[in-house]
Protein backbone atom coordinates (compact mmCIF):
# COMPACT_ATOMS: atom_id res chain seq x y z
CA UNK A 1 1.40 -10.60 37.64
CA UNK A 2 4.38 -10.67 35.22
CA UNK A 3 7.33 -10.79 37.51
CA UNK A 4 9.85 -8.05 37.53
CA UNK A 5 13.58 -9.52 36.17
CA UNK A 6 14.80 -6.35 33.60
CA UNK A 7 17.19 -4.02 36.25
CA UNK A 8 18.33 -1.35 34.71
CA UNK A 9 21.34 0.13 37.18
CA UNK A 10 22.64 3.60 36.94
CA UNK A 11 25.85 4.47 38.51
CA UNK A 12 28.75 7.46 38.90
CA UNK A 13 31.12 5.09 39.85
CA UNK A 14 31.88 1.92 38.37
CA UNK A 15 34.90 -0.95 37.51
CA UNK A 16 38.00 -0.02 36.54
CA UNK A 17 36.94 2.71 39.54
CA UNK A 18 38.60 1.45 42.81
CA UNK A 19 36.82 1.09 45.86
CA UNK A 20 34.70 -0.94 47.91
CA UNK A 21 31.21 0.33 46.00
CA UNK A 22 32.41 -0.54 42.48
CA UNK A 23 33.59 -3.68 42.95
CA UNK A 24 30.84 -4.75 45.17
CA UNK A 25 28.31 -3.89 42.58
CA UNK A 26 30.31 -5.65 39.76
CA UNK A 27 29.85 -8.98 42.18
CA UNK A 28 26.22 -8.17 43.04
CA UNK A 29 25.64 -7.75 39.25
CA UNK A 30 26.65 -11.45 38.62
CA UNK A 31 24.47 -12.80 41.84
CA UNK A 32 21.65 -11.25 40.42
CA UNK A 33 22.34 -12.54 36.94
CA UNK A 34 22.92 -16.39 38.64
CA UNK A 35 18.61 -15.43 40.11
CA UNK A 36 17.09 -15.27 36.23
CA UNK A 37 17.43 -10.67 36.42
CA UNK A 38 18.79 -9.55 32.78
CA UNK A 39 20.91 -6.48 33.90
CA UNK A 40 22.34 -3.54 32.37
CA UNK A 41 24.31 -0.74 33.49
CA UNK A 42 24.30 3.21 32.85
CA UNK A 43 27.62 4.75 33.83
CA UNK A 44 30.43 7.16 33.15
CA UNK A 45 33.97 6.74 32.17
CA UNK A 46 35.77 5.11 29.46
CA UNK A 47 35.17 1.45 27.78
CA UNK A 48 37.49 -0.35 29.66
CA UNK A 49 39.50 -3.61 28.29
CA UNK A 50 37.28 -5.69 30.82
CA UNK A 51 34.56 -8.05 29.55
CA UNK A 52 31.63 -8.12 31.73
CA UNK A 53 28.58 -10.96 31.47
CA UNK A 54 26.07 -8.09 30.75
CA UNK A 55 25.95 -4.96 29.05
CA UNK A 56 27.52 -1.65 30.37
CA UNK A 57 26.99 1.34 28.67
CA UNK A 58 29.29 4.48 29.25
CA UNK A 59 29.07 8.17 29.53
CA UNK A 60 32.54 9.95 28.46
CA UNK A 61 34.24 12.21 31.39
CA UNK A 62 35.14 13.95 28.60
CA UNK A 63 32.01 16.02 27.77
CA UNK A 64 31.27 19.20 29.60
CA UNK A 65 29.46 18.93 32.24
CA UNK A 66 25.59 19.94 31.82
CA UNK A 67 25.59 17.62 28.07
CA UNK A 68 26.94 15.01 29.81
CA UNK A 69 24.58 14.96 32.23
CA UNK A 70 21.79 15.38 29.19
CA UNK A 71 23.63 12.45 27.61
CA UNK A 72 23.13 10.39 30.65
CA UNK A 73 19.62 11.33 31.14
CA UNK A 74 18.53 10.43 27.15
CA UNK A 75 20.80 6.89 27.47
CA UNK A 76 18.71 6.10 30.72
CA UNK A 77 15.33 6.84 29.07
CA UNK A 78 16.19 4.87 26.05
CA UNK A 79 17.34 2.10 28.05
CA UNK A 80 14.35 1.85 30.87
CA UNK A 81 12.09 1.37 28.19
CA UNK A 82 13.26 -2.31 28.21
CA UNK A 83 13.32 -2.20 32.21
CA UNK A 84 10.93 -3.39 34.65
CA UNK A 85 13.47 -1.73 37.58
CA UNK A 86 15.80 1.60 37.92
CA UNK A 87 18.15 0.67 40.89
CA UNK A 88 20.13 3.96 41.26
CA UNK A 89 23.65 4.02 43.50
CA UNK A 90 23.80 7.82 44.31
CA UNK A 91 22.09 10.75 44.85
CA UNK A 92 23.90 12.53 41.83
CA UNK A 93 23.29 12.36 38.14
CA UNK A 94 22.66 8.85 38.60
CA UNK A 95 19.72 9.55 40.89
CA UNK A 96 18.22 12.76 39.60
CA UNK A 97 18.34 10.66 36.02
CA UNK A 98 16.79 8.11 37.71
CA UNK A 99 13.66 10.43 39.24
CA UNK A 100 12.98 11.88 35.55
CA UNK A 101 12.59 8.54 34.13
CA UNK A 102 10.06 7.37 37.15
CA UNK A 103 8.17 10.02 36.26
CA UNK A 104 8.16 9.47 32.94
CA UNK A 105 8.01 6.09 32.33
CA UNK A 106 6.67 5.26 35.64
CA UNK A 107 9.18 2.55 36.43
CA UNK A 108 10.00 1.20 39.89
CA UNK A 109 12.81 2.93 41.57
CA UNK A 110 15.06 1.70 44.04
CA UNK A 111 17.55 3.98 45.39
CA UNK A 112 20.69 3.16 47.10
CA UNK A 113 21.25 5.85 49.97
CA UNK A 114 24.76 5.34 50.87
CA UNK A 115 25.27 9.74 51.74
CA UNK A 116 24.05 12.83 51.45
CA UNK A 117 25.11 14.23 48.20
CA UNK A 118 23.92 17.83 49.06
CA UNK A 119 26.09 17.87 52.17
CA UNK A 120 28.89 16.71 50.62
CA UNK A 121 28.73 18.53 48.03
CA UNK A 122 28.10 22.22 50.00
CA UNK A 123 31.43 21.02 52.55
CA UNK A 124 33.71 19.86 49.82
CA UNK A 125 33.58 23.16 47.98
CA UNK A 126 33.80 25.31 51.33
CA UNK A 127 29.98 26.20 51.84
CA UNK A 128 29.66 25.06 55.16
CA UNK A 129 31.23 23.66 58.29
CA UNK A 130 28.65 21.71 59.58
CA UNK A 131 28.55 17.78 59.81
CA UNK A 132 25.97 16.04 58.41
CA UNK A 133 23.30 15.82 61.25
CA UNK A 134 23.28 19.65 62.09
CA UNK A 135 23.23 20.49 57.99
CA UNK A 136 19.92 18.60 58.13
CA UNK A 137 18.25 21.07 60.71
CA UNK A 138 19.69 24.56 59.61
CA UNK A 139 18.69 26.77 56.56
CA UNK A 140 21.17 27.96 53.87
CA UNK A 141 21.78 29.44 50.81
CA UNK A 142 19.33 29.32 47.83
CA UNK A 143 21.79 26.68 45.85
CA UNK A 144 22.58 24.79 49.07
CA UNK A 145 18.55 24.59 49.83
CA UNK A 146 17.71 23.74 46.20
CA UNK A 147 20.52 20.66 46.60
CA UNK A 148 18.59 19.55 49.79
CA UNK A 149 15.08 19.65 47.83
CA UNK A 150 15.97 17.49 45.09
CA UNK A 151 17.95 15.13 47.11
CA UNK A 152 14.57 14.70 49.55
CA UNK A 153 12.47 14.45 45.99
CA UNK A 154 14.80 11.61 44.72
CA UNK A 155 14.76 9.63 48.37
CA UNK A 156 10.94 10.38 48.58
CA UNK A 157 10.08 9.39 45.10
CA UNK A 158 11.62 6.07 45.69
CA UNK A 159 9.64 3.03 46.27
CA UNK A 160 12.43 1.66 48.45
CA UNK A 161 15.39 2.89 49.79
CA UNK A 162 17.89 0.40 50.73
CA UNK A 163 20.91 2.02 53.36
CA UNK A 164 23.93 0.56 54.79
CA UNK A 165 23.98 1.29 58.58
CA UNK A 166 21.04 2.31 60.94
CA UNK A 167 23.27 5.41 61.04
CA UNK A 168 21.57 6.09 57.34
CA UNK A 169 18.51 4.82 58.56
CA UNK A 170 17.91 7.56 60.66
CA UNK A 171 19.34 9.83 58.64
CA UNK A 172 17.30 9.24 55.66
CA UNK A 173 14.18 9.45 58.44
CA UNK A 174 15.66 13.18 59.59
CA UNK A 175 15.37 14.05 55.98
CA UNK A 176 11.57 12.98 55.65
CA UNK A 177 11.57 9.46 54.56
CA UNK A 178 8.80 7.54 56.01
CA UNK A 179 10.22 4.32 57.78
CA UNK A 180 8.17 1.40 55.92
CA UNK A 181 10.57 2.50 52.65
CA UNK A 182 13.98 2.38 54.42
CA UNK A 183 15.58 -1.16 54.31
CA UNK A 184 18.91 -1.91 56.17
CA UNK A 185 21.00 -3.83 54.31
CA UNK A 186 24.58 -4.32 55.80
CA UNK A 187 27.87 -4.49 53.11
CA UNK A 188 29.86 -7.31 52.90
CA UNK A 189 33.27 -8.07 51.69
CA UNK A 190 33.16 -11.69 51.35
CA UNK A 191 32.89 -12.53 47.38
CA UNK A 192 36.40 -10.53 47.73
CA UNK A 193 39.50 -13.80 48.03
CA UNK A 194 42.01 -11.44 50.84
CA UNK A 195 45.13 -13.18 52.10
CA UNK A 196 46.18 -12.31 55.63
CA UNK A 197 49.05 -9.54 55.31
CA UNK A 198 52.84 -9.92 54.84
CA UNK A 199 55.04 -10.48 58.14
CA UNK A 200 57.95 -9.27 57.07
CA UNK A 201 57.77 -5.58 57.48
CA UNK A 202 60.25 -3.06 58.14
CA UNK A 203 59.47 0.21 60.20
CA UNK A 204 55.64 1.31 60.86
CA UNK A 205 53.46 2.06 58.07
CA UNK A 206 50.27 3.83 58.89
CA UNK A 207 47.64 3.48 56.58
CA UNK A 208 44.49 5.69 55.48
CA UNK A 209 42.51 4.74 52.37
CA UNK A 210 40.28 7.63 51.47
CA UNK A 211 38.84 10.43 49.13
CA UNK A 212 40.78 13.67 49.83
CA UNK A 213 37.67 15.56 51.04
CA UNK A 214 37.86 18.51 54.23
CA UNK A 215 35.95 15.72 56.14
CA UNK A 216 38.44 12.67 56.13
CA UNK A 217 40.66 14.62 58.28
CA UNK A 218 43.55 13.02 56.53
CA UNK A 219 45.21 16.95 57.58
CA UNK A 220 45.08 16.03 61.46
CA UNK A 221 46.77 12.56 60.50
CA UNK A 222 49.32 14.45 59.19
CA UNK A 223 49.59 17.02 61.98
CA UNK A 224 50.38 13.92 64.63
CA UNK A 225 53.30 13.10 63.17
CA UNK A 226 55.80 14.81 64.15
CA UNK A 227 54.59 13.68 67.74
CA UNK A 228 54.62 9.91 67.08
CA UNK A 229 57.81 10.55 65.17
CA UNK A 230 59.52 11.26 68.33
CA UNK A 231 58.66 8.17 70.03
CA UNK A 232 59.04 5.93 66.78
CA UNK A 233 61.63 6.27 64.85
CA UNK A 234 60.69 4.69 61.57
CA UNK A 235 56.97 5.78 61.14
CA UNK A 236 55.40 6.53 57.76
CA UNK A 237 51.65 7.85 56.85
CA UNK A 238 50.74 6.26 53.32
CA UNK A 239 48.01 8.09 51.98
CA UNK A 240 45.83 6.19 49.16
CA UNK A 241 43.09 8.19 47.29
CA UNK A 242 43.17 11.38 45.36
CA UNK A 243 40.35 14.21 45.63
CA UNK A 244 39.87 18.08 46.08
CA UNK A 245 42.28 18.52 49.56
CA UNK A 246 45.41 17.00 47.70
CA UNK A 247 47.23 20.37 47.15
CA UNK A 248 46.18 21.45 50.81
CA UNK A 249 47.55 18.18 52.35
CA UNK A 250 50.97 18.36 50.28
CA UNK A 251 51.74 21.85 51.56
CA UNK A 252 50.85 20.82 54.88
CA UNK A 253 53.36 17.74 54.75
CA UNK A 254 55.74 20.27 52.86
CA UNK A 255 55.59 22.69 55.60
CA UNK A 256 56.11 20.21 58.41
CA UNK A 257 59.13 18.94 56.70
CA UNK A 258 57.80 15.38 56.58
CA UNK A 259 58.27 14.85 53.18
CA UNK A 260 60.28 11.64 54.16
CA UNK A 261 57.41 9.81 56.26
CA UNK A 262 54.18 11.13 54.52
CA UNK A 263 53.44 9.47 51.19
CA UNK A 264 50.85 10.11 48.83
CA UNK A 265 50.32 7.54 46.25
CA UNK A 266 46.98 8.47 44.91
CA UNK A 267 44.88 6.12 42.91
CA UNK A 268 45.54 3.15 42.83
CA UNK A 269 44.62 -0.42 41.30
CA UNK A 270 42.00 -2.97 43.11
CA UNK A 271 45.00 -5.09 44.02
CA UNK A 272 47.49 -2.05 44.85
CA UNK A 273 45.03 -1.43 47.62
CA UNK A 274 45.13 -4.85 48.76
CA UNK A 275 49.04 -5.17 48.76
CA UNK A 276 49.02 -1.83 50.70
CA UNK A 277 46.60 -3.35 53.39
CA UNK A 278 48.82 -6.28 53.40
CA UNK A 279 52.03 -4.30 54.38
CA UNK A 280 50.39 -1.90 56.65
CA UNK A 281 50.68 -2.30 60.88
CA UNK A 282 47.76 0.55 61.38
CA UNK A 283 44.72 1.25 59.36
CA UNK A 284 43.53 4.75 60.45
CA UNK A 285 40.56 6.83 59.50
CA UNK A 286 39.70 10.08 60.82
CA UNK A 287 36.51 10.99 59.30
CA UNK A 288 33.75 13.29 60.33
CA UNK A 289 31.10 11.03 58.08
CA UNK A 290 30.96 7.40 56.84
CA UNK A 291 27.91 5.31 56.46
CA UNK A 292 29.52 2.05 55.92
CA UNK A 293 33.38 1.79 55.30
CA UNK A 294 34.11 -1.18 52.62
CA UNK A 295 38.00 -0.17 53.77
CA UNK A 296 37.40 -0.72 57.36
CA UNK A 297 35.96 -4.44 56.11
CA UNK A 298 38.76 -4.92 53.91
CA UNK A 299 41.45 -4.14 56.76
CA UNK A 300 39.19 -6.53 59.26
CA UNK A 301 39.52 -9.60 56.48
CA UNK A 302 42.86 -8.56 55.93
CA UNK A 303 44.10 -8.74 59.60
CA UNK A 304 44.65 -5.37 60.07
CA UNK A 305 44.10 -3.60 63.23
CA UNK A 306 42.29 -0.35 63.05
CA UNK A 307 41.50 3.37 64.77
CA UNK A 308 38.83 4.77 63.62
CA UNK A 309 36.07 7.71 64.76
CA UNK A 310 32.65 6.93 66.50
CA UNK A 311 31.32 9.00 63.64
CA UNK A 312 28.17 7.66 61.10
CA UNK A 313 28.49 4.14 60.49
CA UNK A 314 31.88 3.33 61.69
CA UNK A 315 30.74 2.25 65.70
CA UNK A 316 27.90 -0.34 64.05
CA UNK A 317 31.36 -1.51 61.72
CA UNK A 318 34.12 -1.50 64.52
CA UNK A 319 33.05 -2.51 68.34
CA UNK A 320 35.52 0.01 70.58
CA UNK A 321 37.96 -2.11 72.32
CA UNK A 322 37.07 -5.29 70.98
CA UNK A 323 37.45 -5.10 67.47
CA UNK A 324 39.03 -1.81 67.07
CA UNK A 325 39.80 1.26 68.66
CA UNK A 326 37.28 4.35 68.23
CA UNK A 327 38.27 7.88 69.23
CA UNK A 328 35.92 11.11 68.50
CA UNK A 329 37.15 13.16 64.98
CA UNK A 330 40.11 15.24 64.74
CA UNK A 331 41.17 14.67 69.02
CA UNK A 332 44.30 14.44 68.71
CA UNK A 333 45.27 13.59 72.08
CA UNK A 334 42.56 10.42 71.53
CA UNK A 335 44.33 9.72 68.09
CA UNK A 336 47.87 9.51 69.91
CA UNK A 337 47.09 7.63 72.48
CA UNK A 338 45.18 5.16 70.67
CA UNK A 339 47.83 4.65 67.89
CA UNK A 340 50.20 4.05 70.60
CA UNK A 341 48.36 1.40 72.55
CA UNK A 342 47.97 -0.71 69.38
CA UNK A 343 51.98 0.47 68.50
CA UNK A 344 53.17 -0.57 71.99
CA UNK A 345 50.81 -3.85 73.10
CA UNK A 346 51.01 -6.58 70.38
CA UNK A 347 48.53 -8.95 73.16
CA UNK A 348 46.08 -6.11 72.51
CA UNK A 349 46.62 -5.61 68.63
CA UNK A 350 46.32 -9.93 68.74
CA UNK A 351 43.03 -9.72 70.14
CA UNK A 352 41.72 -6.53 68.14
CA UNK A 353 42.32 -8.41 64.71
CA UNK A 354 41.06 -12.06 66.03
CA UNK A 355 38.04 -10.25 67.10
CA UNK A 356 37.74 -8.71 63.81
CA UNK A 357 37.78 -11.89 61.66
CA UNK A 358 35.04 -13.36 63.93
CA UNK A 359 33.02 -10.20 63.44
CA UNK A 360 33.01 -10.17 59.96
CA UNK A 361 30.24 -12.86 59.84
CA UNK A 362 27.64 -10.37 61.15
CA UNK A 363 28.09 -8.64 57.43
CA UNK A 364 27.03 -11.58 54.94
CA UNK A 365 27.50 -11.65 51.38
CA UNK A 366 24.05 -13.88 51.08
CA UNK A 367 22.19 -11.82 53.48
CA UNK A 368 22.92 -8.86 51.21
CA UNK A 369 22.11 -10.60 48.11
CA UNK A 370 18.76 -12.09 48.98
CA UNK A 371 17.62 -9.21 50.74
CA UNK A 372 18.21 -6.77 48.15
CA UNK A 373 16.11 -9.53 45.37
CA UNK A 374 13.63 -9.75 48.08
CA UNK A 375 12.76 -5.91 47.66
CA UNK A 376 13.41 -6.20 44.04
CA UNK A 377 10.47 -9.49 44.14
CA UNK A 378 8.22 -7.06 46.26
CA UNK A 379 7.89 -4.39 44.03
């Protein structure tokens, strides 16, 4: 049988995009290049001054929002003619393109299941309250319903589904997957060359890396302020990301009067984020949902200790009490006292980021690599 080597990768986000998922796929791209795949990617965004060792083809932001979509969908079918493989990254355009083009063209599909699109998308605009377990069991609204069907027909569809925490795994299983097409493949960090952080800091800078979404919780952050502000005088939040809560979160800072020790620096380069790992004492992340956190890797290279939620993903990333701290979402009597123990007991904040860096072996940049061509080889 003629082996399988033409990939044809469809993405929302890609480089110059920040974040752990672009630039992991950019080095993923050029492992699977090194194996004998030809590669191309289907994305949005501009053409960007960076020259990559395979073709990337480009959707404009700048269309409205239905014909880009249509001009997404007509690039992928063009271009999956010369492919032997769709590998999808979301559950978005890129994976409801890539479900009209198996059907069509009857191509392989492997989806990347790294969240639930139509939960995120129904609790980002307001729809619902409810985290992402409990949305799988309840009925909603028409739209909400309709999300939830195609996002099922897309994972279903799929002749493997490849997720990055057993978290996903038995999420994707709630949602009607059968378990011989889910594959567990951890993320990894290490193609990435991370210095250990500065030493010379001044004051305490708290650090959250994050989309601006209702369920990052950046807003309790915030809220917990004023209290550690009491007990340490020079105490900043540094907030990097941008997304649909900024407004909310600057009034909120604006009405505490913290306007002095909050600091929103939006979106940032690949290395800004590194230099702000590097100068930070605390990573923190309150989130209601994460299925594997490339920043919670990043601040574990880096040498960073971290508080985090037992929510999704984040207790398979970060062992409580041994290589992090993990407190339940939005407690804020948890958060304070756990950002104080680190704050206050440098033997424990030693042993939480030695810990870390010995930990970091269990997610494998090979492991991911071959595993991923081994279900690529299988198909």
């Amino acid at each position: 049988m003629k082996e399988k080597n033409r990939i044809l990768i469809l993405t929302g986000i890609f480089p110059p995009d920040i974040g752990g998922p672009a630039t992991q796929l950019d080095a993923f791209i050029k492992e699977l290049i090194k194996n004998g795949y030809q590669v191309r990617v289907l994305t949005f965004g501009q053409k960007d001054k960076n020259q990559y060792p395979y073709p990337v083809e480009r959707v404009s932001h700048h269309w409205p929002y239905f014909l880009k979509g249509f001009i997404f969908l007509i690039k992928g079918l063009f271009f999956a003619l010369k492919a032997d493989i769709l590998y999808s990254q979301d559950l978005y355009t890129a994976g409801l393109t890539s479900l009209v083009i198996k059907k069509v063209l009857r191509k392989s599909l492997v989806t990347r299941f790294v969240g639930d699109s139509a939960w995120e998308t129904a609790s980002a605009r307001g729809w619902i309250d409810d985290d992402i377990l409990t949305f799988q069991e309840k009925k909603y609204s028409w739209l909400i319903e309709l999300r939830k069907k195609i996002r099922k027909k897309i994972l279903t569809s799929s002749d493997k589904i490849i997720v990055v925490s057993y978290f996903l795994r038995d999420l994707a299983r709630k949602i009607g997957l059968a378990p011989e097409k889910i594959k567990v493949i951890y993320n990894s960090i290490d193609f990435l060359a991370i210095e250990p952080g500065l030493s010379d800091k001044k004051g305490i800078i708290l650090l959250t890396i994050a989309r601006l979404t209702p369920w990052k919780g950046i807003d309790m952050l915030i809220e917990i302020m004023p209290d550690l502000m009491e007990k340490y005088s020079q105490i900043n939040l540094v907030i990097v990301g941008q997304g649909p809560e900024l407004a909310n979160l600057k009034q909120l800072t604006k009405n505490l009067n913290l306007e002095k020790n909050v600091f929103f620096v939006g979106k940032v380069g690949r290395q800004e984020v590194i230099d702000y790992l590097k100068a930070a004492d605390l990573f923190v992340l309150n989130t209601n949902y994460e299925g594997m956190s490339h920043c919670l890797l990043e601040a574990m290279k880096i040498g960073l200790p971290i508080v985090t939620t037992k929510a999704g993903g984040n207790p398979e990333t970060i062992k409580d009490g041994q290589t992090g701290l993990l407190v339940d979402y939005r407690n804020k009597e948890q958060w304070l006292k756990a950002i104080e123990s680190v704050l206050d007991n440098p033997t424990l904040t030693e042993k939480l980021i030695s810990q870390a860096k010995e930990d970091l072996k269990r997610f494998s940049w090979p492991n991911l690599v071959q595993e991923t061509i081994s279900i690529f080889r299988d198909l």
